[in-house]
Structure formats: C-alpha cells, structure tokens
PDB file of N, CA and C in Angstrom:
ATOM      1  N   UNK A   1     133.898 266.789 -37.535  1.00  0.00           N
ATOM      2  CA  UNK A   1     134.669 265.765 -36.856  1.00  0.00           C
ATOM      3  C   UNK A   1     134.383 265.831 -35.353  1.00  0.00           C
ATOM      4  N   UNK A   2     133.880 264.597 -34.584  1.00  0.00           N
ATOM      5  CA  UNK A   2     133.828 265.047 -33.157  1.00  0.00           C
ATOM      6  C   UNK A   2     135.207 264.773 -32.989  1.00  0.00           C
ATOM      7  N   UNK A   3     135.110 265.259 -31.608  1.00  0.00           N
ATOM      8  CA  UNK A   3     136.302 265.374 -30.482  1.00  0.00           C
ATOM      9  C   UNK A   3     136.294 264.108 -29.963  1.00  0.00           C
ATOM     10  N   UNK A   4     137.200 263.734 -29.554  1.00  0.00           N
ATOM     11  CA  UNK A   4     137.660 262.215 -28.503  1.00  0.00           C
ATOM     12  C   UNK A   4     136.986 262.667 -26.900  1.00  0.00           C
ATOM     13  N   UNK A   5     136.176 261.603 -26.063  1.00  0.00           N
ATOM     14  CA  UNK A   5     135.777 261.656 -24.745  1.00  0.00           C
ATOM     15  C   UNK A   5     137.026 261.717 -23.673  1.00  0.00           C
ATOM     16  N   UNK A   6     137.183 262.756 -23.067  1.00  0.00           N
ATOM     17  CA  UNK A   6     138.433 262.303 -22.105  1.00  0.00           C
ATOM     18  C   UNK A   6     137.852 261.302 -20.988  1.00  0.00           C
ATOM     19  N   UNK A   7     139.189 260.633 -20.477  1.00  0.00           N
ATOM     20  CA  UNK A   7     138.488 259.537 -19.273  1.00  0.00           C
ATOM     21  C   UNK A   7     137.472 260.165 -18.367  1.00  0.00           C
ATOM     22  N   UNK A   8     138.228 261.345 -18.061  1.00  0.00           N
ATOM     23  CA  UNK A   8     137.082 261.892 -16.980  1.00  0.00           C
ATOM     24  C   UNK A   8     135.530 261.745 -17.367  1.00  0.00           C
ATOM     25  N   UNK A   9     135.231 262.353 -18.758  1.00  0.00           N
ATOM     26  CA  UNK A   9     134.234 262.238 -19.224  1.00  0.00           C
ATOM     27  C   UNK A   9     133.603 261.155 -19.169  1.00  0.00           C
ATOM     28  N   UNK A  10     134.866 259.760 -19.769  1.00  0.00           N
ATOM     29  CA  UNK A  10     134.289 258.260 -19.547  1.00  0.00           C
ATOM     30  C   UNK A  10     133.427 257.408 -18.463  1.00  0.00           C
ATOM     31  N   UNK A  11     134.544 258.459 -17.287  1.00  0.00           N
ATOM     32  CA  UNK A  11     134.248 258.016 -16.179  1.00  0.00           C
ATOM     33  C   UNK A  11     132.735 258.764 -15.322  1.00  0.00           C
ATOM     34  N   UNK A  12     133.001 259.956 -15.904  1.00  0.00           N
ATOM     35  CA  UNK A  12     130.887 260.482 -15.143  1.00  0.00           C
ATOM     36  C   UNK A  12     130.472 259.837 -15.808  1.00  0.00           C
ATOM     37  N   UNK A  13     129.791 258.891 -17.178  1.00  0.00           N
ATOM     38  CA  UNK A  13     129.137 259.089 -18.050  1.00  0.00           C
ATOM     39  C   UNK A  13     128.100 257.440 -17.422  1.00  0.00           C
ATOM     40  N   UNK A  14     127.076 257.843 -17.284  1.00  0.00           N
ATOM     41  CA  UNK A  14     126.173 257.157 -16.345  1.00  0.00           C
ATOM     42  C   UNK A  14     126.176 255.395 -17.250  1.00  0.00           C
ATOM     43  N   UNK A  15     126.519 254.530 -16.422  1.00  0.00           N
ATOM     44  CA  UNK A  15     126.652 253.076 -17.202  1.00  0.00           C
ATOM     45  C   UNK A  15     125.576 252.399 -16.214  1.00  0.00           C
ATOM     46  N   UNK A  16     124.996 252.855 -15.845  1.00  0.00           N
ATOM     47  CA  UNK A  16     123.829 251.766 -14.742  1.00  0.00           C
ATOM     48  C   UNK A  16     124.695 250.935 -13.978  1.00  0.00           C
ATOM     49  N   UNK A  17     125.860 251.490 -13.278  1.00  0.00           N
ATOM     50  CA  UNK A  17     126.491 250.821 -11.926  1.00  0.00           C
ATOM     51  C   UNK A  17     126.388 251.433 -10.969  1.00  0.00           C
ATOM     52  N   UNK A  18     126.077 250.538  -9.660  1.00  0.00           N
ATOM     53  CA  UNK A  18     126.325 248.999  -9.968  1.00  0.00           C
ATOM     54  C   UNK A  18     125.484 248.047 -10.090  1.00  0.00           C
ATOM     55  N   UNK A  19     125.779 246.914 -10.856  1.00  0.00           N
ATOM     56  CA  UNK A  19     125.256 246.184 -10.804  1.00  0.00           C
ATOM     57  C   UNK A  19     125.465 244.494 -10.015  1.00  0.00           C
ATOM     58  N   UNK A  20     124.706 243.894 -10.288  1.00  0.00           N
ATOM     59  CA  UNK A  20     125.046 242.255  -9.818  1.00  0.00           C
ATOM     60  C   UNK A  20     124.865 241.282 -10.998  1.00  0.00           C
ATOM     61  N   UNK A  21     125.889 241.154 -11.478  1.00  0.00           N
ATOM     62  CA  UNK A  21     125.833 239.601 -12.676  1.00  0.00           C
ATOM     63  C   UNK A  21     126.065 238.391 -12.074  1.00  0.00           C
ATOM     64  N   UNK A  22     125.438 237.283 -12.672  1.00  0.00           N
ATOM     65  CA  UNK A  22     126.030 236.136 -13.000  1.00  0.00           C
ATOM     66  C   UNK A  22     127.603 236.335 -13.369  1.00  0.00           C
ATOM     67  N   UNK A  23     128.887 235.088 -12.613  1.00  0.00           N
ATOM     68  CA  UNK A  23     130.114 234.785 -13.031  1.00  0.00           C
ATOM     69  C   UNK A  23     129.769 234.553 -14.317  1.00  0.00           C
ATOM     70  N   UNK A  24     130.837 234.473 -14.818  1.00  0.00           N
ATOM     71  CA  UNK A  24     130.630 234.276 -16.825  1.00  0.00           C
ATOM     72  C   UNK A  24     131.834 233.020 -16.113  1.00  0.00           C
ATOM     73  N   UNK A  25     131.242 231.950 -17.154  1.00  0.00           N
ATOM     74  CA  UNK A  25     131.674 230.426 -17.417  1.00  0.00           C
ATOM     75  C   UNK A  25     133.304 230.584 -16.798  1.00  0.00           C
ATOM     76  N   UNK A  26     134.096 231.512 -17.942  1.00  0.00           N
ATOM     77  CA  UNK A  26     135.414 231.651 -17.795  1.00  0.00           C
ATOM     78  C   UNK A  26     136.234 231.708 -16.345  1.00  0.00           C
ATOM     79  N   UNK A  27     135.091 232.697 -15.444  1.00  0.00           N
ATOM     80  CA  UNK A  27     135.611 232.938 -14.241  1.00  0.00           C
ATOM     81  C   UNK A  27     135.126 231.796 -12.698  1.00  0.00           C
ATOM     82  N   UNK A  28     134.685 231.059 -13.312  1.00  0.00           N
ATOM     83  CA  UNK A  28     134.121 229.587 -12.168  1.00  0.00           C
ATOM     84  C   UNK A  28     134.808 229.349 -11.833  1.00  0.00           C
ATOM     85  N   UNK A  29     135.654 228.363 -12.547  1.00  0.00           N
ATOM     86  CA  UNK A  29     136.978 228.070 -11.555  1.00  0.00           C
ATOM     87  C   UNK A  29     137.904 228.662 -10.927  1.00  0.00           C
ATOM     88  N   UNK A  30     137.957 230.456 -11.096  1.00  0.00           N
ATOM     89  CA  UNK A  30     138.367 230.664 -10.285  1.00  0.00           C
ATOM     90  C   UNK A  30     137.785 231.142  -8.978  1.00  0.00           C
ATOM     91  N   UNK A  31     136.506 231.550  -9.207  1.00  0.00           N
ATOM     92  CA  UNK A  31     135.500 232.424  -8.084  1.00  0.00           C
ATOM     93  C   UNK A  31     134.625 231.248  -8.006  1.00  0.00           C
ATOM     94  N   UNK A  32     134.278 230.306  -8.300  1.00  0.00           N
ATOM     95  CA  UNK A  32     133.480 229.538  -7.831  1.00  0.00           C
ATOM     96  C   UNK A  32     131.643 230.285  -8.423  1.00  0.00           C
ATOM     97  N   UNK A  33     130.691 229.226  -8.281  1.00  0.00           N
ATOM     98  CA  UNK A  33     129.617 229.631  -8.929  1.00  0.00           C
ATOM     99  C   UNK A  33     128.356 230.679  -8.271  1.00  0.00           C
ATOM    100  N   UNK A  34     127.964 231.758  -8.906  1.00  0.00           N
ATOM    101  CA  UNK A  34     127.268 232.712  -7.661  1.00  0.00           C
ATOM    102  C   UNK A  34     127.442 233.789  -8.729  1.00  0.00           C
ATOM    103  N   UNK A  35     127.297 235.181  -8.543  1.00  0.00           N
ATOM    104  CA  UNK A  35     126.893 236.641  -8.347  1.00  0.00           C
ATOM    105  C   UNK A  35     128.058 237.543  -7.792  1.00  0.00           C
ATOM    106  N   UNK A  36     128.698 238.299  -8.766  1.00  0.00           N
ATOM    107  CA  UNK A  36     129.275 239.138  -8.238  1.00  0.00           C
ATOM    108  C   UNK A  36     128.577 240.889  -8.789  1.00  0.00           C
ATOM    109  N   UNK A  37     129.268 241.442  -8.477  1.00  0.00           N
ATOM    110  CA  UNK A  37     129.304 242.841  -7.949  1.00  0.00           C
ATOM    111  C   UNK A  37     130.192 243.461  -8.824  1.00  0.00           C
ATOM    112  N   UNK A  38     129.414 244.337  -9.960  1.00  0.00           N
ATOM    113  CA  UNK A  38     130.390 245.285 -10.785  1.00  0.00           C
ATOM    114  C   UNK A  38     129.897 246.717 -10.068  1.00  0.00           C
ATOM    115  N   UNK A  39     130.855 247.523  -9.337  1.00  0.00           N
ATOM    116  CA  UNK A  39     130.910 248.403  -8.841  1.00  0.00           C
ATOM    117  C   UNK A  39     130.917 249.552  -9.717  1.00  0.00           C
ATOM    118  N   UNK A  40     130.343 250.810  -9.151  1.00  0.00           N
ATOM    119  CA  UNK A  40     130.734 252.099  -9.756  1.00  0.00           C
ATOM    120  C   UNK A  40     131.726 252.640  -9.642  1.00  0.00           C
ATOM    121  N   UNK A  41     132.759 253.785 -10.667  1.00  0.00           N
ATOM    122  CA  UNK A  41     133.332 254.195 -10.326  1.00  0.00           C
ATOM    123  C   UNK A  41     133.583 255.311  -9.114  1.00  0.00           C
ATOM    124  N   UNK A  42     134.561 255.062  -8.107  1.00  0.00           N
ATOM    125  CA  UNK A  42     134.286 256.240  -7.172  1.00  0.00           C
ATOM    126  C   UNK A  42     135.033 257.414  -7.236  1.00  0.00           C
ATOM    127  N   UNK A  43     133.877 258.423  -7.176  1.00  0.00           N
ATOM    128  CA  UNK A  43     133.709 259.612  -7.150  1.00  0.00           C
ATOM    129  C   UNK A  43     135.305 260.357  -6.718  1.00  0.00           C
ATOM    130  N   UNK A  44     136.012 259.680  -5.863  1.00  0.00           N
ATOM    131  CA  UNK A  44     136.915 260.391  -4.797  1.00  0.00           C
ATOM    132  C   UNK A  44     138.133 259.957  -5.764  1.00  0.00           C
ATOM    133  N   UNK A  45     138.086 258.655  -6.391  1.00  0.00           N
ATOM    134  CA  UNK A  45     139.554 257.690  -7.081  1.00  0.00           C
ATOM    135  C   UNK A  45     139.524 258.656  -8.409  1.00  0.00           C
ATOM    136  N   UNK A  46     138.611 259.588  -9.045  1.00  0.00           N
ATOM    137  CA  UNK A  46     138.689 260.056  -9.992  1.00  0.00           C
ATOM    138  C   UNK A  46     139.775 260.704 -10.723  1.00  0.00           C
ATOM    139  N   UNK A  47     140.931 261.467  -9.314  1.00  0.00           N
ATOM    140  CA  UNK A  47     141.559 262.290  -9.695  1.00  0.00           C
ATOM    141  C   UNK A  47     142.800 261.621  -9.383  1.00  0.00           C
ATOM    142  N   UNK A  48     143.172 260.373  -9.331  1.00  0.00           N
ATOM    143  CA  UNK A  48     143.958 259.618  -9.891  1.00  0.00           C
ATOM    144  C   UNK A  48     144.633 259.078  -8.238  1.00  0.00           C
ATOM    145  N   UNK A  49     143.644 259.248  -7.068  1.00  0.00           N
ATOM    146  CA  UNK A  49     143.884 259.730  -5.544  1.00  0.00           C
ATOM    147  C   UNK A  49     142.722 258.961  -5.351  1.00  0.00           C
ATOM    148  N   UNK A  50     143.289 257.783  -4.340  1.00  0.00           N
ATOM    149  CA  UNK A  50     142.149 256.810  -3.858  1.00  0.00           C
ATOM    150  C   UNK A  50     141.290 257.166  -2.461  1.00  0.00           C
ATOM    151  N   UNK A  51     140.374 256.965  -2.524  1.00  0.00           N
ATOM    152  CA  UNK A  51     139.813 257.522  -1.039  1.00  0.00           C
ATOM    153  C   UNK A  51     140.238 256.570   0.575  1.00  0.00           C
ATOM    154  N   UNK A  52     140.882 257.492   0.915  1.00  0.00           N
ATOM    155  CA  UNK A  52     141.186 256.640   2.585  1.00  0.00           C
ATOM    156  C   UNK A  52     140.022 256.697   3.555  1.00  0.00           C
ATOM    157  N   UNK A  53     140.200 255.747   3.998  1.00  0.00           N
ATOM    158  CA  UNK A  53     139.354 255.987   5.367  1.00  0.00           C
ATOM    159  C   UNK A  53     139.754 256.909   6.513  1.00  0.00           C
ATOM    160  N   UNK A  54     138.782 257.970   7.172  1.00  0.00           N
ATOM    161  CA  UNK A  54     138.990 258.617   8.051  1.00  0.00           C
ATOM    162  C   UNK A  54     140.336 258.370   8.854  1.00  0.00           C
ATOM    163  N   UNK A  55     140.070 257.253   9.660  1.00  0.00           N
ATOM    164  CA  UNK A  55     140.735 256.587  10.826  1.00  0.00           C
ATOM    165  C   UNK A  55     141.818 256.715  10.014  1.00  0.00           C
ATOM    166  N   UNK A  56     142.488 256.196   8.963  1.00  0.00           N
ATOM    167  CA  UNK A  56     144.013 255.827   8.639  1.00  0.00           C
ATOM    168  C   UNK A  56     144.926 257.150   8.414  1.00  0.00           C
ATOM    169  N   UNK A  57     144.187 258.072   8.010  1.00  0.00           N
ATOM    170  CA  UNK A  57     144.908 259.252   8.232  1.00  0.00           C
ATOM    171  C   UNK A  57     145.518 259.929   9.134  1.00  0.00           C
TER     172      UNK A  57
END
C-alpha cells in the first residue's frame, strides 16, 4: 500500500512553474484576452508564513 504525499511534498514536487498560458475562454470576460502567468510556489509561503518584504518589517 503506498503512503499519501503530504502537501509539503506536493508542494517541492517539480510541476514546470512557471509558466505563461493562454486565458482559457471561461476567464475573458473577466481578464480580458492575452497571457497570464501561473507562478511557482514560493519557497518562503511554504511554512504556512508569507514572505515580507525587507522594508515592511
């Protein structure tokens, strides 16, 4: 029987991001027509703690 992936695991586990898609049909009207940006997960938000910027601290 395997074991279940924990998120953490989910989250290293290399997905080729990021990337740049085409909007999908559904999302036109609201974003209008073009290329967005599926980001990677970051490294720092992992531990459930978002990364600040220097300065705001």
């Amino acid at each position: 029987m395997q074991t279940r992936k924990s998120w953490r695991e989910k989250l290293e586990k290399e997905q080729g991001l990021p990337k740049i898609v085409d909007i999908p049909p559904k999302m036109i009207k609201r974003l209008g027509q073009g290329k967005m940006l599926i980001p990677k997960p970051c490294k720092n938000c992992s531990n459930g703690t978002y990364a600040l910027d220097e300065r705001s601290t």
